[in-house]
Protein backbone atom coordinates (compact mmCIF):
# COMPACT_ATOMS: atom_id res chain seq x y z
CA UNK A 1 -22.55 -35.16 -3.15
CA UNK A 2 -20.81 -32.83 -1.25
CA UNK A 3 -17.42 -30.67 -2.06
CA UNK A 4 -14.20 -32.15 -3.06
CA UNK A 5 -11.51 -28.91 -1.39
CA UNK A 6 -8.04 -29.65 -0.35
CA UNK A 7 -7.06 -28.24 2.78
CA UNK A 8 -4.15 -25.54 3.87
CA UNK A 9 -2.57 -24.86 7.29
CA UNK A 10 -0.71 -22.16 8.47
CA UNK A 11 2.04 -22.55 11.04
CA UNK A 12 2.12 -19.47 12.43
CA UNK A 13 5.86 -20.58 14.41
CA UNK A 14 9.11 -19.54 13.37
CA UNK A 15 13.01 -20.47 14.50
CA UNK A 16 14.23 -17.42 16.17
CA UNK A 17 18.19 -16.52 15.71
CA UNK A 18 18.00 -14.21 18.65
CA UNK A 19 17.82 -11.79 15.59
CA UNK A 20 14.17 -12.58 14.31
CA UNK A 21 13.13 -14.41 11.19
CA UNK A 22 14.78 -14.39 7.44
CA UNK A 23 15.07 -10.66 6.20
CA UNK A 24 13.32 -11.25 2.89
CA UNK A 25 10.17 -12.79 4.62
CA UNK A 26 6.68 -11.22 4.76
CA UNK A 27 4.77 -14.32 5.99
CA UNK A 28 3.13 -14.16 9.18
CA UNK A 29 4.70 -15.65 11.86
CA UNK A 30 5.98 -15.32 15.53
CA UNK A 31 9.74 -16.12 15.95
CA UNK A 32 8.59 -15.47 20.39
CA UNK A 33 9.38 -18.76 21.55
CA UNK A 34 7.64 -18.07 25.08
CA UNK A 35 4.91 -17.33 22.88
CA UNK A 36 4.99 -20.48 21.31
CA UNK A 37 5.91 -22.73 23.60
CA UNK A 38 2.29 -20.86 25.52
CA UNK A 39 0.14 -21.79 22.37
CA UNK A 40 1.26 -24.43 20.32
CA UNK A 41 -1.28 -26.99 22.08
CA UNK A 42 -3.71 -24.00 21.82
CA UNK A 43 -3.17 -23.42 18.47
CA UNK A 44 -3.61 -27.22 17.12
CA UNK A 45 -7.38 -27.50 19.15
CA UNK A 46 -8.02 -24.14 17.36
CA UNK A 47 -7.16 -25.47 14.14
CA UNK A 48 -8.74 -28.84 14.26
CA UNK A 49 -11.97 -27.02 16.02
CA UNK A 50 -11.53 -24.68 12.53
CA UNK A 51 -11.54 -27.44 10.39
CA UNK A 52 -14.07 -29.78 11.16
CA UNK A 53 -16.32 -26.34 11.02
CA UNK A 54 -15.16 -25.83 7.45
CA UNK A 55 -15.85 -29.07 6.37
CA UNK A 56 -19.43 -28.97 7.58
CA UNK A 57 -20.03 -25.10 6.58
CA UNK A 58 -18.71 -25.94 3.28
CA UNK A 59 -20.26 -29.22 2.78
CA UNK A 60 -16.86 -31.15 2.27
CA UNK A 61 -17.10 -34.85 1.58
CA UNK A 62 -13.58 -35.30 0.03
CA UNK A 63 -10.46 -33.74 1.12
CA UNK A 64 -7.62 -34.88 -1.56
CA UNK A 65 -4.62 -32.85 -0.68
CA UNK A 66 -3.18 -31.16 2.14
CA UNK A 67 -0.86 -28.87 2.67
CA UNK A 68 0.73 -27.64 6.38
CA UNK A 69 3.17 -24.65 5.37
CA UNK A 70 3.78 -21.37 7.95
CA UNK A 71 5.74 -19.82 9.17
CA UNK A 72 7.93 -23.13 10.19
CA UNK A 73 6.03 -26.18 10.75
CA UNK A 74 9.04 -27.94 12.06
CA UNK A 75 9.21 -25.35 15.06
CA UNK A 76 6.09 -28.02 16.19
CA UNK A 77 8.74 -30.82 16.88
CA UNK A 78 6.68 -33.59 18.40
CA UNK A 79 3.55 -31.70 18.42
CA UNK A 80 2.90 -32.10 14.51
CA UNK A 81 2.26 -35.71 15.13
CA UNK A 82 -1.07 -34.62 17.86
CA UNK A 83 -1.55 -32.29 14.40
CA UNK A 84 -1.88 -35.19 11.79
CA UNK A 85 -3.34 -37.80 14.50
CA UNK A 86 -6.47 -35.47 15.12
CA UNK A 87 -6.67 -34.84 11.56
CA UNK A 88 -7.06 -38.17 10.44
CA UNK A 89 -9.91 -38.40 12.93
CA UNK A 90 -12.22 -36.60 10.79
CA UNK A 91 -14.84 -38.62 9.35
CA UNK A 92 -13.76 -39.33 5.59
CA UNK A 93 -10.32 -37.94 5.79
CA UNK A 94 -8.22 -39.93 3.53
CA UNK A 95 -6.07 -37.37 1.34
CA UNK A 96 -3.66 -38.72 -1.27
CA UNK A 97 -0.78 -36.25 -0.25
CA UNK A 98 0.28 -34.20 2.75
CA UNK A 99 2.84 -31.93 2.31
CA UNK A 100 4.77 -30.52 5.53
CA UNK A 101 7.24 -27.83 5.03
CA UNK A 102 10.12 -28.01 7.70
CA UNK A 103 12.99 -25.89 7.85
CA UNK A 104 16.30 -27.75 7.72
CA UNK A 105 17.32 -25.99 11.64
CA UNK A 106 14.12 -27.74 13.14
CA UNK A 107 14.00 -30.74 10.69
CA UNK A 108 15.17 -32.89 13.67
CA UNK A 109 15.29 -37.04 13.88
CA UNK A 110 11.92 -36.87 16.38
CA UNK A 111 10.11 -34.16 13.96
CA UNK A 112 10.68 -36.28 10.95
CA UNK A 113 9.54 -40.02 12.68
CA UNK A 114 6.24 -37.90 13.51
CA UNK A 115 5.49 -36.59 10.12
CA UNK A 116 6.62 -40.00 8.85
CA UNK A 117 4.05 -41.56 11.45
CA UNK A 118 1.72 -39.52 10.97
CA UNK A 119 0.94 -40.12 7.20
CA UNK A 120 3.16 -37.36 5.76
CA UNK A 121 4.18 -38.44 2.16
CA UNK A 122 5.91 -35.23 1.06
CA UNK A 123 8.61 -32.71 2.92
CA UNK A 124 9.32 -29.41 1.71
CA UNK A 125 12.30 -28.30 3.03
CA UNK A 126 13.77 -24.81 2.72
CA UNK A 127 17.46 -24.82 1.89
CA UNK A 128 17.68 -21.93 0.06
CA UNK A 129 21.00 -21.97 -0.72
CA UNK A 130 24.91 -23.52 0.56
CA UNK A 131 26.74 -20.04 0.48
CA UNK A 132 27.26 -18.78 3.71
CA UNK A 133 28.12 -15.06 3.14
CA UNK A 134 24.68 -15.27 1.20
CA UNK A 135 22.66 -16.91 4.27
CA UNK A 136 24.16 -14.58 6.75
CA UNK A 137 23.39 -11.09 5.41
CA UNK A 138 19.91 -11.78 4.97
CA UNK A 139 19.58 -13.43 8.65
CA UNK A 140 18.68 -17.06 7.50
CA UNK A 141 19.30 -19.63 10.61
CA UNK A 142 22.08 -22.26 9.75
CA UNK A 143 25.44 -23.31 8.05
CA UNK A 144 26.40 -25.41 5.36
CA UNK A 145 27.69 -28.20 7.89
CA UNK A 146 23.84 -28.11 9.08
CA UNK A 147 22.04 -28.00 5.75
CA UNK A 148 24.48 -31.24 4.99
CA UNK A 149 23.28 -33.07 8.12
CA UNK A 150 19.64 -32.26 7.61
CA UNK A 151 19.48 -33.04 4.01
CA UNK A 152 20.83 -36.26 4.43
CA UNK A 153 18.45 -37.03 7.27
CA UNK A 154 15.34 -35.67 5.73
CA UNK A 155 16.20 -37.44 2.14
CA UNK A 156 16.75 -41.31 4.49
CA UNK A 157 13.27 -40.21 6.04
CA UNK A 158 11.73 -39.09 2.49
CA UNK A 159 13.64 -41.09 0.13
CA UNK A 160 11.47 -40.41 -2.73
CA UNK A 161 9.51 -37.80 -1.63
CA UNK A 162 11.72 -34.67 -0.48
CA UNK A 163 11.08 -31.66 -2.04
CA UNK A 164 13.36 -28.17 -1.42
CA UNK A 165 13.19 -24.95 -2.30
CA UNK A 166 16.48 -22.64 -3.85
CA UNK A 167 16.52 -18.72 -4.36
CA UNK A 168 18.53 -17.03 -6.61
CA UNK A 169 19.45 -13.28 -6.76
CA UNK A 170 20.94 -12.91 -3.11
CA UNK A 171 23.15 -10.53 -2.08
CA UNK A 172 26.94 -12.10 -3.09
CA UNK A 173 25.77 -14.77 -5.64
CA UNK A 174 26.93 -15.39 -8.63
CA UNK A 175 26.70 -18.16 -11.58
CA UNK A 176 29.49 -19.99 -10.24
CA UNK A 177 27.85 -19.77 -6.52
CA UNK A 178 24.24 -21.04 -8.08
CA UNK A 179 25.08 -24.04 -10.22
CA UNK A 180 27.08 -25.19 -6.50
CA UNK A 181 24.05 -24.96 -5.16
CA UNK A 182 22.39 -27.05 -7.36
CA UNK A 183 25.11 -29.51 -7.43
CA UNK A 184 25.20 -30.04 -3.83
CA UNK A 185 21.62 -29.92 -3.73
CA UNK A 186 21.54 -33.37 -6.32
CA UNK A 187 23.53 -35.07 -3.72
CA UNK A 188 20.95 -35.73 -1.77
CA UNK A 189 18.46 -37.11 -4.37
CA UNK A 190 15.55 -34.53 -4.15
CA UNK A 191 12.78 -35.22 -6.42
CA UNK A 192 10.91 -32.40 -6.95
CA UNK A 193 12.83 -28.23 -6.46
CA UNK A 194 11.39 -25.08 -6.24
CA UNK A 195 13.10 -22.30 -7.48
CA UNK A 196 12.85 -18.88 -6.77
CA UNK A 197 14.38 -15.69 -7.68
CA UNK A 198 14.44 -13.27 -4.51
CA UNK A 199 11.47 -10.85 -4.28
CA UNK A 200 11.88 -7.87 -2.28
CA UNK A 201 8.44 -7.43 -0.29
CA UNK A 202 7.91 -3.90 1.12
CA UNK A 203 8.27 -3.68 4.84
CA UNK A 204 10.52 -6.01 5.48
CA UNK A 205 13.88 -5.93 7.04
CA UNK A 206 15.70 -6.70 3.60
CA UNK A 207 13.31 -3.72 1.92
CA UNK A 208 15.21 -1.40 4.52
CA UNK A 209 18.60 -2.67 4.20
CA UNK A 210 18.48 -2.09 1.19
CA UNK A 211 16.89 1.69 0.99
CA UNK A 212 19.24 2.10 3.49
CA UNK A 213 21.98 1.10 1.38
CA UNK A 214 23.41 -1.88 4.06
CA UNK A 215 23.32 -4.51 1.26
CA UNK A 216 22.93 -4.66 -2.32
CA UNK A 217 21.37 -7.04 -5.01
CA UNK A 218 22.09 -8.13 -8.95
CA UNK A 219 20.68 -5.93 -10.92
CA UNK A 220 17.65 -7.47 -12.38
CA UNK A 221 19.29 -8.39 -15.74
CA UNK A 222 21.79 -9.88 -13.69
CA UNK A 223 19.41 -11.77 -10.87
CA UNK A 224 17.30 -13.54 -14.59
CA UNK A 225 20.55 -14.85 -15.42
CA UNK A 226 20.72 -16.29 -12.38
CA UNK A 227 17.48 -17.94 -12.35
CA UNK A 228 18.10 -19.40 -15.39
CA UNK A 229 21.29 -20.34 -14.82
CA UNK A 230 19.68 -22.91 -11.89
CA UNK A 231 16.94 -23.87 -13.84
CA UNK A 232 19.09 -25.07 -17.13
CA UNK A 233 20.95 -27.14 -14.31
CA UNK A 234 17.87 -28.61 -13.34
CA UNK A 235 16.56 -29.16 -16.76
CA UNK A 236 19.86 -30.88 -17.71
CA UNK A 237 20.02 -33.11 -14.54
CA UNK A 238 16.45 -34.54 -15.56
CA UNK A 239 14.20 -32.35 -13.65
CA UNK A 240 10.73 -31.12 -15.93
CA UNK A 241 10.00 -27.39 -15.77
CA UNK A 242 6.20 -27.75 -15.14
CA UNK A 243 5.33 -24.36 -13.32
CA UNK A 244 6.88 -21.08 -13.02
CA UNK A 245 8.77 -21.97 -10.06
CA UNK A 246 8.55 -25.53 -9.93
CA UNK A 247 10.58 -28.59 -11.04
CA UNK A 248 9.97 -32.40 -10.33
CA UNK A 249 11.20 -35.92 -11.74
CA UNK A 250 8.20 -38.06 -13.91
CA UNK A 251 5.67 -38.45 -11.37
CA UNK A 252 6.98 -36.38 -8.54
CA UNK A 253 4.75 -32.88 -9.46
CA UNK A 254 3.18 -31.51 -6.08
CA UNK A 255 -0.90 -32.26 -6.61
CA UNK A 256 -1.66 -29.64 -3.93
CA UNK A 257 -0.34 -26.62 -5.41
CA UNK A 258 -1.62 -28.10 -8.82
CA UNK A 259 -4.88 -27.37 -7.25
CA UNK A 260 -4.38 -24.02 -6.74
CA UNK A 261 -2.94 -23.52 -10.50
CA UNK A 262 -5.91 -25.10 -11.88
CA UNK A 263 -8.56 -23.39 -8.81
CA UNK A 264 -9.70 -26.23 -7.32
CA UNK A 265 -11.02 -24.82 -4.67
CA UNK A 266 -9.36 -25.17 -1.24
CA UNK A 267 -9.82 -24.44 2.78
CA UNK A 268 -7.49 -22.55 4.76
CA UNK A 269 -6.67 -22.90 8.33
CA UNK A 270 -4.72 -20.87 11.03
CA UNK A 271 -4.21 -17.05 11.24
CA UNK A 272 -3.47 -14.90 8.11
CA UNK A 273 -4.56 -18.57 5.94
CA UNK A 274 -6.89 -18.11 3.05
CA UNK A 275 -9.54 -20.24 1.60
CA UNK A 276 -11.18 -20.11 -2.05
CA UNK A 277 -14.60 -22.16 -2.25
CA UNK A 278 -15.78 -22.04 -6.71
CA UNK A 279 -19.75 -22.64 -6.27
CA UNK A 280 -20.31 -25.79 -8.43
CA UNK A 281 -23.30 -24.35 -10.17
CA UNK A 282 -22.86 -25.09 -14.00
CA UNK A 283 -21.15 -21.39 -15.33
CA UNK A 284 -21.95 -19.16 -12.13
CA UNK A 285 -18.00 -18.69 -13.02
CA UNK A 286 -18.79 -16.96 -8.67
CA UNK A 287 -16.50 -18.06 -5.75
CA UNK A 288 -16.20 -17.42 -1.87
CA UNK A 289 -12.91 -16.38 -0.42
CA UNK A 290 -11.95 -16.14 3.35
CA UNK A 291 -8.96 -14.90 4.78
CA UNK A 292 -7.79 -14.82 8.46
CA UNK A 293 -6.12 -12.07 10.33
CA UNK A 294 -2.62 -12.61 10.90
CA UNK A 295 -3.25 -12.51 15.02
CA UNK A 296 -2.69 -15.73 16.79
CA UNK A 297 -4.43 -14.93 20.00
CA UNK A 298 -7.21 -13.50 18.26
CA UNK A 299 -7.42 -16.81 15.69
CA UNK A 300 -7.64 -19.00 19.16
CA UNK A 301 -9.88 -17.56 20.43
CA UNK A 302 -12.32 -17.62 17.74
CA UNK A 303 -10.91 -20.24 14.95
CA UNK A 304 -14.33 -19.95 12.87
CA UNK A 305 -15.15 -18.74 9.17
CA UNK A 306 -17.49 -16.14 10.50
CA UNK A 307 -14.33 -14.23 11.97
CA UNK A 308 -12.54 -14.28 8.34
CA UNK A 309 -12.54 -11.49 6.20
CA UNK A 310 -14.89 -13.03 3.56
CA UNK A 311 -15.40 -11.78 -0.15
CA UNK A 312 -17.09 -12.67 -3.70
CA UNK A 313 -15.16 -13.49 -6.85
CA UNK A 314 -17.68 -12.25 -9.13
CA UNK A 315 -17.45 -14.11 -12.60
CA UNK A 316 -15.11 -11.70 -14.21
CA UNK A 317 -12.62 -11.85 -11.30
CA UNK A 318 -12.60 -15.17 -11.08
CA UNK A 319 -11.90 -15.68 -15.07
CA UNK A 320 -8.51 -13.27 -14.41
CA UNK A 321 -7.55 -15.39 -11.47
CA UNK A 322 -8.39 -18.57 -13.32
CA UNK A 323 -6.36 -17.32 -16.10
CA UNK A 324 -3.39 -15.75 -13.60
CA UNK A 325 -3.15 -19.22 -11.85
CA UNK A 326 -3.58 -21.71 -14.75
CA UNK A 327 -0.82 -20.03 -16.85
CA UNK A 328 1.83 -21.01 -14.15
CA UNK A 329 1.09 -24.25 -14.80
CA UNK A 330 2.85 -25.62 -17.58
CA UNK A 331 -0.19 -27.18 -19.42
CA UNK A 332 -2.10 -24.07 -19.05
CA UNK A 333 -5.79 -23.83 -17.62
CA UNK A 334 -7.91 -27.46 -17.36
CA UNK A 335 -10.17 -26.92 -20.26
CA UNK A 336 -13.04 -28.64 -19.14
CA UNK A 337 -13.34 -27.04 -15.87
CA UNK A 338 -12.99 -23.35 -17.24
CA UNK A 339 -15.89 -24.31 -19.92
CA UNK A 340 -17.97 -26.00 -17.73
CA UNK A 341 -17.24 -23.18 -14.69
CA UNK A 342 -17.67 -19.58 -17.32
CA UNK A 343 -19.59 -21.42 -19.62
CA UNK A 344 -17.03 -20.70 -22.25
CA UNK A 345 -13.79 -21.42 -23.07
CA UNK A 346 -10.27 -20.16 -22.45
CA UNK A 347 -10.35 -19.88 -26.68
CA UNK A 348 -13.91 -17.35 -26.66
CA UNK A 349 -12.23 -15.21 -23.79
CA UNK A 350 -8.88 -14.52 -25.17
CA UNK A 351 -8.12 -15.37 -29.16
CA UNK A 352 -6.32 -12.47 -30.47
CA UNK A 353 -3.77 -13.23 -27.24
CA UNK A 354 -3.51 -16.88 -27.48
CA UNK A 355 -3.01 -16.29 -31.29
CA UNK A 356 -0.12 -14.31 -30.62
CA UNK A 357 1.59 -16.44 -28.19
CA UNK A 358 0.78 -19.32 -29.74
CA UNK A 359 4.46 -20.31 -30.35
CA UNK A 360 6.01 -18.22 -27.50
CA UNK A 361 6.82 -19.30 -23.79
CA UNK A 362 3.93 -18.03 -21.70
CA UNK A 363 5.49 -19.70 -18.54
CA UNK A 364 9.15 -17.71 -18.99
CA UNK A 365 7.07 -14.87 -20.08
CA UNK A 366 4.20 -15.07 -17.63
CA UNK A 367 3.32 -11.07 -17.00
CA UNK A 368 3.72 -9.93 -20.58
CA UNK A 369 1.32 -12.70 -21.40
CA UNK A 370 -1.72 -11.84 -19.41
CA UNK A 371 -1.20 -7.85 -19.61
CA UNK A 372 -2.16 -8.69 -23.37
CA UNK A 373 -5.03 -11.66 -22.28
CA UNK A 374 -6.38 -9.03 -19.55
CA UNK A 375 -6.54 -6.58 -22.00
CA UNK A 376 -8.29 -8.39 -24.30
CA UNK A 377 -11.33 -9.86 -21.75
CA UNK A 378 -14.37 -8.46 -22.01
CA UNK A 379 -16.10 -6.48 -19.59
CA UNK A 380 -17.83 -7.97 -16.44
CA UNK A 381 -20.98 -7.32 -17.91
CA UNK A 382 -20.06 -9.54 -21.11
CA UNK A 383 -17.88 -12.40 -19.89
């Protein structure tokens, strides 16, 4: 039987604002829209060409989740129909969910009937939050009348399936400015919301704003309150906390990215898109990565595994990632997959840690967690 891997495609499009894309974003993408309006048919043949050589190369006979993120797949319009119409051409390709992210400024009437059409049973859409003064200083397209119009259009499309995404800790926010956001944000009947508190990713135009003193954020005290702040609101208004990030209604928890909290195993598609293959063997604990350049010509020209950067996740790698991902996830690593995949368990790999935490909040308190549990694994030779 061959390999059950859910699939992930990167959009490498973005909205452009005649400024570029969102300050705070380090994701590839091209915001050129000669560019894209040159490539976009080139890039979906490159990407369907990619996959079906995956699936063979890989040996793929199930394909459960998939996930089409960027970038901004909703800069495809139309086009992300001819996207999920080849897809579900390939022999045995039935998954249970596909996720589309969409930004709300592209999220129009035509995009949504082709996702809709095309088998899309989950939208992501990135709000990020109502304030304006917020939105402005770090470049993100849109106002509050649009985010109003969109929402309401996306959540009639996706009634019970509309996922969006909130960060905390921008410049100008406050408590007062968060909990509106999340009030505003239950309007519109989302069922699952990811919540993030703003990262500041070197290189980017919000790293040099703000070493060039042009804006300023909370303090991080102050930017944790704020985060938690949202996620009490969410908590209170019924939501479950069930990953770092990540909050959903009962049943609404996104089974893709579950995948990658519990490594699954997955194939990636599209320039700078990464793929993680676990060999089955019974405790090889060994996995195969790949990773495309970030280059769009370059990926459509060649859109085939042998161009990736490929490397091995030797067994004591792969225990720390295993580890690193599955304590997101509220319910920790899958024990029978880690047993079956190290031939031992979580329990043999890290006691003295898990005895220490074993009435603490490993979720809330994620890094001081596995600094102890990393600290405690043996060496490679040993594990």
């Amino acid at each position: 039987m061959g390999a059950s891997l859910s699939l992930y495609i990167h959009v490498p499009f973005c909205a452009s604002n005649n400024r570029g894309r969102c300050d705070y974003c380090d994701f590839y993408s091209t915001a050129d829209e000669n560019l894209q309006n040159d490539y976009i048919d080139t890039f979906i043949s490159a990407v369907i060409e990619d996959v079906k050589y995956q699936i063979k190369y890989f040996n793929v006979s199930e394909i459960p989740t998939v996930y089409i993120g960027g970038g901004t797949p909703s800069v495809l319009g139309r086009h992300i129909g001819v996207l999920l119409d080849a897809l579900k051409k390939i022999n045995g390709f039935a998954p249970v969910e596909i996720t589309v992210e969409a930004n709300p400024e592209s999220a129009t009437e035509e995009f949504l009937c082709a996702c809709r059409d095309g088998g899309v049973n989950r939208l992501s859409l990135g709000v990020q939050t109502f304030h304006e003064p917020s939105r402005e200083v770090v470049n993100r397209v849109g106002n509050v009348k649009m985010l109003d119009e969109r929402l309401a259009l996306c959540s009639r499309f996706f009634p019970s399936s509309l996922s969006v995404d909130l960060i905390t800790g921008l410049p100008y926010q406050n408590e007062e400015i968060v909990l509106e956001d999340v009030r505003r944000l239950l309007d519109f009947d989302p069922v699952h919301v990811s919540l993030y508190s703003l990262s500041v990713e070197s290189g980017t135009p919000l790293a040099r704003k703000l070493e060039n003193k042009k804006i300023f954020l909370p303090d991080r005290d102050k930017a944790d309150a704020l985060w938690l702040t949202a996620r009490d609101a969410l908590i209170e208004a019924g939501f479950y906390h069930y990953e770092v990030s990540n909050f959903a209604r009962n049943g609404k928890r996104c089974l893709h990215n579950i995948r990658y909290w519990l490594m699954e195993g997955w194939l990636g598609a599209g320039p700078s898109a990464s793929g993680t293959v676990i060999y089955k063997e019974e405790g090889a604990g060994i996995a195969k990565r790949f990773t495309y350049a970030p280059d769009l010509i370059a990926y459509v020209n060649s859109p085939f595994i042998e161009t990736a950067i490929c490397e091995e996740l030797n067994k004591a790698a792969l225990v720390r990632e295993s580890l690193l991902m599955g304590y997101r996830y509220c319910e920790g690593p899958d024990a029978e997959i880690f047993k079956r995949r190290f031939g031992r368990s979580v329990e043999d790999c890290i006691p003295e840690t898990l005895s220490r935490w074993k009435d603490r909040d490993k979720m809330l308190f994620l890094n001081s967690f596995l600094y102890e549990a990393f600290n405690e694994l043996d060496l490679i030779s040993t594990i």
